[in-house]
PDB file of N, CA and C in Angstrom:
ATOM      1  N   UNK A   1       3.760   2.818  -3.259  1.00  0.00           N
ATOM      2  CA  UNK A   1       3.700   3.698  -2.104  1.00  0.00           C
ATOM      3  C   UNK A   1       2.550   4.664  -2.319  1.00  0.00           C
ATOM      4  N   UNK A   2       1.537   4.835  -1.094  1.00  0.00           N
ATOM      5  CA  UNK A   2       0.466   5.671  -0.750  1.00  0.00           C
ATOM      6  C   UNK A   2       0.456   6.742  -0.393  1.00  0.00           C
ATOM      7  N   UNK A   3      -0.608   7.487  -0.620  1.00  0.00           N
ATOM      8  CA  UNK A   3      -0.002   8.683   0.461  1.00  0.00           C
ATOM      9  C   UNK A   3      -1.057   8.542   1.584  1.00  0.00           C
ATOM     10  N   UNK A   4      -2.271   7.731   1.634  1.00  0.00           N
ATOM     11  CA  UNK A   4      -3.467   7.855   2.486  1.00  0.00           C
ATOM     12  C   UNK A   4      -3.386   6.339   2.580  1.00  0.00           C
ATOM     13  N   UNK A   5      -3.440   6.319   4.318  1.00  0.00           N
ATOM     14  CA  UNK A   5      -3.222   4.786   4.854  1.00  0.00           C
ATOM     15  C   UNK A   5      -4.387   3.865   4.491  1.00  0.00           C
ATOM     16  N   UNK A   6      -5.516   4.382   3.884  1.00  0.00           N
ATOM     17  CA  UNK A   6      -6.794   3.361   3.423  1.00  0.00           C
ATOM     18  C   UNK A   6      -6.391   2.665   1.865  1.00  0.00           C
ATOM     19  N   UNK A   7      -4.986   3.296   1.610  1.00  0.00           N
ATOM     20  CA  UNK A   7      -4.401   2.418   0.392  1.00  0.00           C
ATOM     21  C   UNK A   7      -4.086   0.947   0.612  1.00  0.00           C
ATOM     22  N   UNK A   8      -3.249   1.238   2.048  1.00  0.00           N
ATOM     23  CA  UNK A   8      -2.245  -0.056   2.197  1.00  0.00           C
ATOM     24  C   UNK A   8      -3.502  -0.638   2.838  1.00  0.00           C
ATOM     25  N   UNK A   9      -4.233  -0.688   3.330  1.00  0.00           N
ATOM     26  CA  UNK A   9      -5.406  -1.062   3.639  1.00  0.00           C
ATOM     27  C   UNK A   9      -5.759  -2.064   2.801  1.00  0.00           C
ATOM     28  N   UNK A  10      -6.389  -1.386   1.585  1.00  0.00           N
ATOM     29  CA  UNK A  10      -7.158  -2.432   0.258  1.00  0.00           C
ATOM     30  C   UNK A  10      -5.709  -2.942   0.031  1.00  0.00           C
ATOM     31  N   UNK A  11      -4.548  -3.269   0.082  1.00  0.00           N
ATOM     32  CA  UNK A  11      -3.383  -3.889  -0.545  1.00  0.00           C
ATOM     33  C   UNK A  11      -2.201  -3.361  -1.097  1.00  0.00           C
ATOM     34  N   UNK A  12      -2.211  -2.142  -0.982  1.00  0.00           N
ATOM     35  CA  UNK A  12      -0.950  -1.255  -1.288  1.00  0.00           C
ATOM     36  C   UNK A  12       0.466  -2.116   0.063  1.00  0.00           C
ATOM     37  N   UNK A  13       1.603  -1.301  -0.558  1.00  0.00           N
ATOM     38  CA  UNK A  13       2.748  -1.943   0.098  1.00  0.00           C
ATOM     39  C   UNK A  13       2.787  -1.361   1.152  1.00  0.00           C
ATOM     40  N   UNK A  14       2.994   0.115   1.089  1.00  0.00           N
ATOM     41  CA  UNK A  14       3.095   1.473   2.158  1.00  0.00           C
ATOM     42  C   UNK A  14       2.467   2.530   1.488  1.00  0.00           C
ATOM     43  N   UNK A  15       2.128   2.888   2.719  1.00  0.00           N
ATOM     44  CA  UNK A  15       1.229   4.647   3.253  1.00  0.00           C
ATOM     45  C   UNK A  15       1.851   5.115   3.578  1.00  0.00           C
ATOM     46  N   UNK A  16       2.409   6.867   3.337  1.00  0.00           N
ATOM     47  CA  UNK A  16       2.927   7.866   4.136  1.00  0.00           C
ATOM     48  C   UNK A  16       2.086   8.904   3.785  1.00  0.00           C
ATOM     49  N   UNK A  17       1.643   9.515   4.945  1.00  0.00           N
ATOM     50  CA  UNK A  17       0.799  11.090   4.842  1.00  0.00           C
ATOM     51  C   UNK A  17       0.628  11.446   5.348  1.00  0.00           C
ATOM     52  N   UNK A  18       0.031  12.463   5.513  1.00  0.00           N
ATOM     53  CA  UNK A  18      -0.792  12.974   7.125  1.00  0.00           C
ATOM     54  C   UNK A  18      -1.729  12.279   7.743  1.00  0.00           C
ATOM     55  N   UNK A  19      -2.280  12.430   8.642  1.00  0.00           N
ATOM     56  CA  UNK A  19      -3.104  11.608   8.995  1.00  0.00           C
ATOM     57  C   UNK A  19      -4.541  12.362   8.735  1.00  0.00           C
ATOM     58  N   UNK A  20      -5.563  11.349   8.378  1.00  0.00           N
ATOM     59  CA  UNK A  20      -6.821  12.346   7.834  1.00  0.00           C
ATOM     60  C   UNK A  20      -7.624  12.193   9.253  1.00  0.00           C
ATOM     61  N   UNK A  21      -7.288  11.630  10.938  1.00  0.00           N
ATOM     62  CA  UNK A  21      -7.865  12.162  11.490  1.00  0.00           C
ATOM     63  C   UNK A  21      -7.879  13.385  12.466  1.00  0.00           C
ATOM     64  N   UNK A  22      -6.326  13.975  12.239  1.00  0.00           N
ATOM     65  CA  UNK A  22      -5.782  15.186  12.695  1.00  0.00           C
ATOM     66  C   UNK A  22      -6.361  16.190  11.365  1.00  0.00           C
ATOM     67  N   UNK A  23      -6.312  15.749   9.983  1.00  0.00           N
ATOM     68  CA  UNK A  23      -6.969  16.855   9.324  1.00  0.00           C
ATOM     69  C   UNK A  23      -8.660  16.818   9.319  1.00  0.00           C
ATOM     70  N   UNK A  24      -9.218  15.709  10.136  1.00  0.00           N
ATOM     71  CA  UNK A  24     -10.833  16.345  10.294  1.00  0.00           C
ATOM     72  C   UNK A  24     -10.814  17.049  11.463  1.00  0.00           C
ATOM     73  N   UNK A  25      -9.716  16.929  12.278  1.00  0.00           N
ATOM     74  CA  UNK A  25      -9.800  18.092  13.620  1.00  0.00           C
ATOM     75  C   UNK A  25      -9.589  18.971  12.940  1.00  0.00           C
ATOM     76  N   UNK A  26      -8.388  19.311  12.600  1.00  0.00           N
ATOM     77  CA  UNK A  26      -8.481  20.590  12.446  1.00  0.00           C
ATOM     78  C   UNK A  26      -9.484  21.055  11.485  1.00  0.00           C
ATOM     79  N   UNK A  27      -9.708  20.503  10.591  1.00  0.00           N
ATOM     80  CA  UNK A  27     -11.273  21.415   9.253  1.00  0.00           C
ATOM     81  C   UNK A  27     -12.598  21.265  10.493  1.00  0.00           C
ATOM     82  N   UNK A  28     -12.376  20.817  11.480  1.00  0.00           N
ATOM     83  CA  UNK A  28     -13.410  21.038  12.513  1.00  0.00           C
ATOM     84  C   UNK A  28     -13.368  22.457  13.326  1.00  0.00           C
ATOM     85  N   UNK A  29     -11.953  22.282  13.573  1.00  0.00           N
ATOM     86  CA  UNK A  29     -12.001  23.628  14.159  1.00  0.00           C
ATOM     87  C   UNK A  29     -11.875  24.787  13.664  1.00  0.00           C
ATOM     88  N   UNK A  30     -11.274  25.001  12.029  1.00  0.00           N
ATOM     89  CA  UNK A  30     -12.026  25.997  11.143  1.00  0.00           C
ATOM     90  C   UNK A  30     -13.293  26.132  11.155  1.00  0.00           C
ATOM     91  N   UNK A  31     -14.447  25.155  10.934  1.00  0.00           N
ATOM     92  CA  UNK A  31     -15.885  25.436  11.005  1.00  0.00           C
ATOM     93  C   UNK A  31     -16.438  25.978  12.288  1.00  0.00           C
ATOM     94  N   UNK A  32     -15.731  25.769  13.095  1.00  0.00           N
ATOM     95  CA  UNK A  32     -16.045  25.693  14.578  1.00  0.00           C
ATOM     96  C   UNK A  32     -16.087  27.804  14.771  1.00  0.00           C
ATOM     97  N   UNK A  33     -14.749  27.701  14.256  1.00  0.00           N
ATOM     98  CA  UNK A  33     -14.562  29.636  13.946  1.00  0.00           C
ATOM     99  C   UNK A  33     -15.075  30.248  13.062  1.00  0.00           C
ATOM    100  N   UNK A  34     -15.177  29.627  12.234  1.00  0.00           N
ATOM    101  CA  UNK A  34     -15.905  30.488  10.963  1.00  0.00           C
ATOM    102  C   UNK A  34     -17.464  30.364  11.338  1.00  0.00           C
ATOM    103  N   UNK A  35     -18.079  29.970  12.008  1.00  0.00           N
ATOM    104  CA  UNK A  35     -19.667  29.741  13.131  1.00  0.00           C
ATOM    105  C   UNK A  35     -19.957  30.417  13.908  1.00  0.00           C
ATOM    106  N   UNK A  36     -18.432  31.149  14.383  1.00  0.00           N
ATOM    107  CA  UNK A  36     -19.057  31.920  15.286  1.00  0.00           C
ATOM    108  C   UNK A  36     -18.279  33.334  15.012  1.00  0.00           C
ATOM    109  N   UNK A  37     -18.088  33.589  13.718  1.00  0.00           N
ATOM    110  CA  UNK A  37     -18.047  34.889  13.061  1.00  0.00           C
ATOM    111  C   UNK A  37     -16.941  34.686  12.321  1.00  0.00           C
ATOM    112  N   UNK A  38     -15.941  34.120  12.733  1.00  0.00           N
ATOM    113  CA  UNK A  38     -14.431  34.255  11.755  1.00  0.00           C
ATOM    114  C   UNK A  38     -14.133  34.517  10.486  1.00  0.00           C
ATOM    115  N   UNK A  39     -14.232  35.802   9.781  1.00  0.00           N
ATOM    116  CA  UNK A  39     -13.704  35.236   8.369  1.00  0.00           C
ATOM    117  C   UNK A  39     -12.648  34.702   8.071  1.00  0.00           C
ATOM    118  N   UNK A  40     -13.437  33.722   6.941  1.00  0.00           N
ATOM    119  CA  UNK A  40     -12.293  32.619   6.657  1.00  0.00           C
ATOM    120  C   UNK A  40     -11.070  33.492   6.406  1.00  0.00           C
ATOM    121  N   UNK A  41     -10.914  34.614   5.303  1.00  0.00           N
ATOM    122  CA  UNK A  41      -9.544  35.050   4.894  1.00  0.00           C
ATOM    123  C   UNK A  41      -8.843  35.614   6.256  1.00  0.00           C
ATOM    124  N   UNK A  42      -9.359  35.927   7.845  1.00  0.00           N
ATOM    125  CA  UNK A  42      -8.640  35.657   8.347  1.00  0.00           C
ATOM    126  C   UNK A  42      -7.846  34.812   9.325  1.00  0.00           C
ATOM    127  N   UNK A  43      -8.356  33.567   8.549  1.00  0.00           N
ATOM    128  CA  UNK A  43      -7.951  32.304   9.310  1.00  0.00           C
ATOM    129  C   UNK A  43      -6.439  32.002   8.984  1.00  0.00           C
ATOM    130  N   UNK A  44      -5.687  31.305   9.918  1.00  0.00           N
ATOM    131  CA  UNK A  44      -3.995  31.262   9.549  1.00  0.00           C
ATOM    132  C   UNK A  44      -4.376  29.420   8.199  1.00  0.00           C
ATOM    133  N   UNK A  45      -3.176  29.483   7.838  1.00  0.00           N
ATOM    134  CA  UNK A  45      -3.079  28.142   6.771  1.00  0.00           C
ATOM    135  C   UNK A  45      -2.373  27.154   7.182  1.00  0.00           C
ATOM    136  N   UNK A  46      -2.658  26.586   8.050  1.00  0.00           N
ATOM    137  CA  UNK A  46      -2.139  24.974   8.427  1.00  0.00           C
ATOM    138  C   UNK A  46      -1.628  23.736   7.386  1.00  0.00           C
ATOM    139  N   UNK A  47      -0.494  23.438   7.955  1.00  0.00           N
ATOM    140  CA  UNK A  47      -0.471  22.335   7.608  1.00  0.00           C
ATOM    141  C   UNK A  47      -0.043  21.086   8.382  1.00  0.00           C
ATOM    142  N   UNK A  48       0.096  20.081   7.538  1.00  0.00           N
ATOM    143  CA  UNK A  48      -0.136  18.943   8.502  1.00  0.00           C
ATOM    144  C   UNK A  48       1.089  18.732   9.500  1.00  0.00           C
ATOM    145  N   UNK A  49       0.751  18.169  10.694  1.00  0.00           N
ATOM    146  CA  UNK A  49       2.584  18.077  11.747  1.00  0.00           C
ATOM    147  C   UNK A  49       2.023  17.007  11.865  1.00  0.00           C
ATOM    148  N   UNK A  50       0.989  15.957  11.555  1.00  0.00           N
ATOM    149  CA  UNK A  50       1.017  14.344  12.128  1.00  0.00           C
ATOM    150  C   UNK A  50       0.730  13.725  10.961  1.00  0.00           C
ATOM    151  N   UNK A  51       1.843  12.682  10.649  1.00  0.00           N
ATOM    152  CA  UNK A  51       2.199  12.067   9.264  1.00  0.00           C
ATOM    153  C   UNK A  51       1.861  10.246  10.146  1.00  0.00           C
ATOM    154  N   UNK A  52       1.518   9.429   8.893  1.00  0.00           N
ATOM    155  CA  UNK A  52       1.611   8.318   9.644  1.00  0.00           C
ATOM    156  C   UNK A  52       2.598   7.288   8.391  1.00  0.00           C
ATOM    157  N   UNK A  53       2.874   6.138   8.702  1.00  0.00           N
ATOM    158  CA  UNK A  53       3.435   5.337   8.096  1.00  0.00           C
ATOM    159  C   UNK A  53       2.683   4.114   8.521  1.00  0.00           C
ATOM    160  N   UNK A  54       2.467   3.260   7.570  1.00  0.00           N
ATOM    161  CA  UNK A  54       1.054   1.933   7.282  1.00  0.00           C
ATOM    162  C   UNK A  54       2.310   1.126   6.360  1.00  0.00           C
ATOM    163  N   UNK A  55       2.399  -0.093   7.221  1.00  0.00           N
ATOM    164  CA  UNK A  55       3.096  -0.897   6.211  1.00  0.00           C
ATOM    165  C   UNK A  55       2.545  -2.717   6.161  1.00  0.00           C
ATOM    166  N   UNK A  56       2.096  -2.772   4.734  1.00  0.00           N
ATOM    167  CA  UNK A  56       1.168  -4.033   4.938  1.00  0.00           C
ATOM    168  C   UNK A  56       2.289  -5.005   4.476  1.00  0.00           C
ATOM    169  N   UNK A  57       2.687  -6.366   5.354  1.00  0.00           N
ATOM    170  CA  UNK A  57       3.368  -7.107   5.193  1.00  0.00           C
ATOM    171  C   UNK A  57       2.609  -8.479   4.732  1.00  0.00           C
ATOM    172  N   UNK A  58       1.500  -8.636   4.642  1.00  0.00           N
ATOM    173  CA  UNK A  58       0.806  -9.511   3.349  1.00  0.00           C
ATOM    174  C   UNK A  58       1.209  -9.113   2.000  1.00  0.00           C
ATOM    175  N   UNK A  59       0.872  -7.567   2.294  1.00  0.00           N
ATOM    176  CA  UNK A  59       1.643  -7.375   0.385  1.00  0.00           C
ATOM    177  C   UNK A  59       2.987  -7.748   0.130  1.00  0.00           C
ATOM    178  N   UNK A  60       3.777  -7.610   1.131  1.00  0.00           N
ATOM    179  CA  UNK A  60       5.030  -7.574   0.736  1.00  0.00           C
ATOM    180  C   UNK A  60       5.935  -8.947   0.540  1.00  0.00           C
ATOM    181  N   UNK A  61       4.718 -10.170   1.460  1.00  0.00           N
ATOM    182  CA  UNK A  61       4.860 -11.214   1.641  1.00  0.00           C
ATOM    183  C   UNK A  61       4.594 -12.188  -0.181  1.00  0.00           C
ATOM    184  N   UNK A  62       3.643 -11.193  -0.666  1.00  0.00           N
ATOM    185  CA  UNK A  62       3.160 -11.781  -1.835  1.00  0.00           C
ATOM    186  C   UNK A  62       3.916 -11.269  -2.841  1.00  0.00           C
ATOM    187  N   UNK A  63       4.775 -10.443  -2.492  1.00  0.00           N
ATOM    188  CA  UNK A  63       5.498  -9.343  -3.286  1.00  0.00           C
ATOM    189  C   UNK A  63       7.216 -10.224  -3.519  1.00  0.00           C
ATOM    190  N   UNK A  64       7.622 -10.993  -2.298  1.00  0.00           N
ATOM    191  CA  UNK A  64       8.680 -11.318  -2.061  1.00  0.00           C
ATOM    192  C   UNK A  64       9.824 -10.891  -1.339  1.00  0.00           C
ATOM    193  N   UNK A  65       8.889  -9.408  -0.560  1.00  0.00           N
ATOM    194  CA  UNK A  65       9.897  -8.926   0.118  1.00  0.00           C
ATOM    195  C   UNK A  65      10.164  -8.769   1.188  1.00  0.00           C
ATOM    196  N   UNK A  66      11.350  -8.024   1.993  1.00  0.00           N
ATOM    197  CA  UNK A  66      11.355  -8.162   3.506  1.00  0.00           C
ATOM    198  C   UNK A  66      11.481  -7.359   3.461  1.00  0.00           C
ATOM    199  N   UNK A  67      10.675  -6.401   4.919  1.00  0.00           N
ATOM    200  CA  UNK A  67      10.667  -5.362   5.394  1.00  0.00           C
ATOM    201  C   UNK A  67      11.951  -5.219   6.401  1.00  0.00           C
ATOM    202  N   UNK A  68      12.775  -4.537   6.437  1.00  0.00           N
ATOM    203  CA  UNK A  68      13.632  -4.220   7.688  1.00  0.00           C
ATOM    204  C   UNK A  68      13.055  -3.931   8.914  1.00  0.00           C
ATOM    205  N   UNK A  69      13.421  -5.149  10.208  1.00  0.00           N
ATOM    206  CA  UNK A  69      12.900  -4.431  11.140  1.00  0.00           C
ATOM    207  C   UNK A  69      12.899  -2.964  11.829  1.00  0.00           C
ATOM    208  N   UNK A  70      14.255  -1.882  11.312  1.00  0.00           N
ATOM    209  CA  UNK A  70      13.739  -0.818  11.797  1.00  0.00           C
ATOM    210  C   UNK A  70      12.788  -0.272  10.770  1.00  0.00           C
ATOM    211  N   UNK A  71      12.375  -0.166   9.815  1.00  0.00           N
ATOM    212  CA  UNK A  71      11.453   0.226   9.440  1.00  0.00           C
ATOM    213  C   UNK A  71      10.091  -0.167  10.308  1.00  0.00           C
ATOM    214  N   UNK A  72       9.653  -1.525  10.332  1.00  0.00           N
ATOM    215  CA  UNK A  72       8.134  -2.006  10.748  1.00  0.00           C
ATOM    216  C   UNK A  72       8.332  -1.030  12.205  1.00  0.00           C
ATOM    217  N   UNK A  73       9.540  -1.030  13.050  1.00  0.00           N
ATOM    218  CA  UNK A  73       9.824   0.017  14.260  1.00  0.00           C
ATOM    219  C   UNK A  73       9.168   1.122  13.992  1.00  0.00           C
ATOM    220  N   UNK A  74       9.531   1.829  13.081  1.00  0.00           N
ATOM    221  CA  UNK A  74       8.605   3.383  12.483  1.00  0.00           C
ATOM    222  C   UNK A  74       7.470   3.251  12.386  1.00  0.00           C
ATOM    223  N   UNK A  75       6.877   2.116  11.912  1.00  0.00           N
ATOM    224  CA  UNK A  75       5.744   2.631  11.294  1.00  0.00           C
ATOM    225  C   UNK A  75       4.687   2.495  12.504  1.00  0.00           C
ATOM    226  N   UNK A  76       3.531   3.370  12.184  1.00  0.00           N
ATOM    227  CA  UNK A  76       2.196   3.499  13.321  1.00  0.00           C
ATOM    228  C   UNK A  76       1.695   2.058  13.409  1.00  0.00           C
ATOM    229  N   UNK A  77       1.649   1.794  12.088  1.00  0.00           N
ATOM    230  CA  UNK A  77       0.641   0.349  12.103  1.00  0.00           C
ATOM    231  C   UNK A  77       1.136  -0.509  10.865  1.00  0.00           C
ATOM    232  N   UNK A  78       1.120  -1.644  11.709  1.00  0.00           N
ATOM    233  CA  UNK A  78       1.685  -2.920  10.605  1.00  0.00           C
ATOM    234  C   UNK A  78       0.636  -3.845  10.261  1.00  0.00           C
ATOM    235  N   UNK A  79       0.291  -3.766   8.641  1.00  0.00           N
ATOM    236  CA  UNK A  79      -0.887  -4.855   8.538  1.00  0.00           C
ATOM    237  C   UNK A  79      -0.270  -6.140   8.421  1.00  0.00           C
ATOM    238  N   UNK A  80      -0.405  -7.162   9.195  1.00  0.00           N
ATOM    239  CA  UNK A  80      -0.233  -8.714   9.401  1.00  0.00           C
ATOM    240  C   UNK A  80      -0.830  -9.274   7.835  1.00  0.00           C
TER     241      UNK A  80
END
């Protein structure tokens, strides 16, 4: 298990994390404020509210295992 979906990607089983394209928005929109005067120390500290789940069923196929269909239900994206 991953925590960044470019794991299950190269062949990992499962990904769970945030998603890194909600965290380049938001480190966008820190730069975006801190550009046009913001100091950083008074910027608030975010964290992540969009998590994804990546579940590669080639691995799991080579692995021997079965995924439960409510699980593959959860997840964002199922690698074939």
């Amino acid at each position: 298990m991953f925590g960044l979906s470019e794991f299950a990607d190269a062949g990992g089983l499962v990904a769970y994390g945030p998603s890194l394209a909600e965290g380049y928005r938001r480190a966008a929109t820190y730069v975006d404020k801190i550009l046009k005067g913001a100091k950083p120390a008074d910027l608030p500290i975010a964290q992540p509210t969009t998590f994804e789940l990546v579940i590669n069923l080639k691995t799991a196929k080579a692995l021997g295992l079965t995924i439960p269909q409510t699980v593959l239900q959860r997840a964002e994206r199922v690698i074939q």
